[in-house]
C-alpha atoms as a PDB file:
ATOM      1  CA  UNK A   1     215.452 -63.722  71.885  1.00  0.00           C
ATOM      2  CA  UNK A   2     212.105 -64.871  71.520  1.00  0.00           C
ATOM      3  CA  UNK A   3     209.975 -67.250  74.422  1.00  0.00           C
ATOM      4  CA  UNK A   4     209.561 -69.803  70.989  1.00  0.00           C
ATOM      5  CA  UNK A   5     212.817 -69.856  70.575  1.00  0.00           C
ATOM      6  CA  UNK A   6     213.684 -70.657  74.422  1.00  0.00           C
ATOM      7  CA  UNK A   7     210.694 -73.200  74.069  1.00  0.00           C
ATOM      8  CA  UNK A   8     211.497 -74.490  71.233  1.00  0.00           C
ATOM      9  CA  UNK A   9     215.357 -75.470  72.532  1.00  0.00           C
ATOM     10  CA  UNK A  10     213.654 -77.146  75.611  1.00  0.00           C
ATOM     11  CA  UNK A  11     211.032 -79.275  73.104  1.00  0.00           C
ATOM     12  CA  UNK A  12     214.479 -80.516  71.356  1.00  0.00           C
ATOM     13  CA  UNK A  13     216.476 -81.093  74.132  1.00  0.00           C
ATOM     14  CA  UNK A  14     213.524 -83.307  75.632  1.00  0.00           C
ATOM     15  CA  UNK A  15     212.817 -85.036  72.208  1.00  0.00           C
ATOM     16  CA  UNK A  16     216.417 -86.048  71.999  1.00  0.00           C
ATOM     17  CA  UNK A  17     216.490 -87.727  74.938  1.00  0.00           C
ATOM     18  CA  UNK A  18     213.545 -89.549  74.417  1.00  0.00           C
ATOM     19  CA  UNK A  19     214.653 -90.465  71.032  1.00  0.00           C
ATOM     20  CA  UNK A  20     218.337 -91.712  72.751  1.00  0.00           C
ATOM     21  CA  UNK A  21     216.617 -93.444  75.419  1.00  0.00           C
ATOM     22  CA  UNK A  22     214.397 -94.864  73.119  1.00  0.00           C
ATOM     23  CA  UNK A  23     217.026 -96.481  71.503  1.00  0.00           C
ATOM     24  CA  UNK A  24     218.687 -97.938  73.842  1.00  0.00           C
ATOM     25  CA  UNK A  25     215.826 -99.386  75.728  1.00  0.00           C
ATOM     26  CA  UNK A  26     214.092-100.886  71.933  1.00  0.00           C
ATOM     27  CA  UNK A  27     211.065 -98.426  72.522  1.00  0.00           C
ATOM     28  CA  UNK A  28     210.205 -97.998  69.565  1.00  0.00           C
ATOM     29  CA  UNK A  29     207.123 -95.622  70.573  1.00  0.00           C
ATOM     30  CA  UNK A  30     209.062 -93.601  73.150  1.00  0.00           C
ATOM     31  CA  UNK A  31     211.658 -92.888  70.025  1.00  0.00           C
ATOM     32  CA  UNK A  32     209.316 -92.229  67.499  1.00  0.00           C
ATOM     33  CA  UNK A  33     207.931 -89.198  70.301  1.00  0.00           C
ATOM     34  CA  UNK A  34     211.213 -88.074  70.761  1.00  0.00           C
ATOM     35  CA  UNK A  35     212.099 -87.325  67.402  1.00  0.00           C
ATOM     36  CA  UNK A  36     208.145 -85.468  67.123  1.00  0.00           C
ATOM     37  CA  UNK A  37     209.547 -83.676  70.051  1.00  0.00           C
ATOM     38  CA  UNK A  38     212.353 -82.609  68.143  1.00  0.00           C
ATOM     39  CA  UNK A  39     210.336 -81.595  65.110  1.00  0.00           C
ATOM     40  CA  UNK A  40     208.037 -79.639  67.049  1.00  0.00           C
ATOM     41  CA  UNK A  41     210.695 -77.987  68.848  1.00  0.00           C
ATOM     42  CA  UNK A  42     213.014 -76.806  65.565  1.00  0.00           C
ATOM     43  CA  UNK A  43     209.476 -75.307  64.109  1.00  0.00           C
ATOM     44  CA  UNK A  44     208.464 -73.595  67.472  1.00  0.00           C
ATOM     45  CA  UNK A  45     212.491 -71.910  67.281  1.00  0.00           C
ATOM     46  CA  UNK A  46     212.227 -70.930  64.175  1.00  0.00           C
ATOM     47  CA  UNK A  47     208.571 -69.283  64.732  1.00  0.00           C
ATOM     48  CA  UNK A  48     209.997 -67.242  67.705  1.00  0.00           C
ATOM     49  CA  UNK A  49     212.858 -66.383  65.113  1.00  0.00           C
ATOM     50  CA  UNK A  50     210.695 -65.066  62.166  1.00  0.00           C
ATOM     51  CA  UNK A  51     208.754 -62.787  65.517  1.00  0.00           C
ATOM     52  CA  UNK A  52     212.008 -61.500  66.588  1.00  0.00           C
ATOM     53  CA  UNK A  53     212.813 -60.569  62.611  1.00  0.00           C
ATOM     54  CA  UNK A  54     209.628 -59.078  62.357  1.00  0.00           C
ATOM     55  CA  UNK A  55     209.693 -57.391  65.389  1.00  0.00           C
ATOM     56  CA  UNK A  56     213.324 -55.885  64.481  1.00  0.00           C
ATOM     57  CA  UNK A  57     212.158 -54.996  60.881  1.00  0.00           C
ATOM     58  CA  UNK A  58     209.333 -52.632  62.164  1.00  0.00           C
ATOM     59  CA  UNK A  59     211.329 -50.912  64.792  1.00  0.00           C
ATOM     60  CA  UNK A  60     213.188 -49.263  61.820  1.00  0.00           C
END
């Protein structure tokens, strides 16, 4: 497993709580970062997955 992917898990964990706490509070802002958070975080995993396929693919 990749650092991105590790990162990228954190990123969406974070973003979704911003996003739920966002909602509940009526913070509109503090929502619309969490789901960026999220977004960010699903492209940083999947980076760190296409560097752990490429990674694997050369090794053979």
């Amino acid at each position: 497993m990749h650092k991105d992917e590790v990162d990228g898990a954190g990123k969406q964990a974070k973003g979704a709580i911003k996003d739920a706490v966002g909602g509940l509070t009526g913070n509109e802002k503090l929502q619309a970062e969490g789901k960026m958070d999220k977004a960010a975080g699903k492209v940083q995993q999947n980076v760190g997955k296409a560097k752990d396929a490429t990674r694997d693919a050369l090794k053979r």
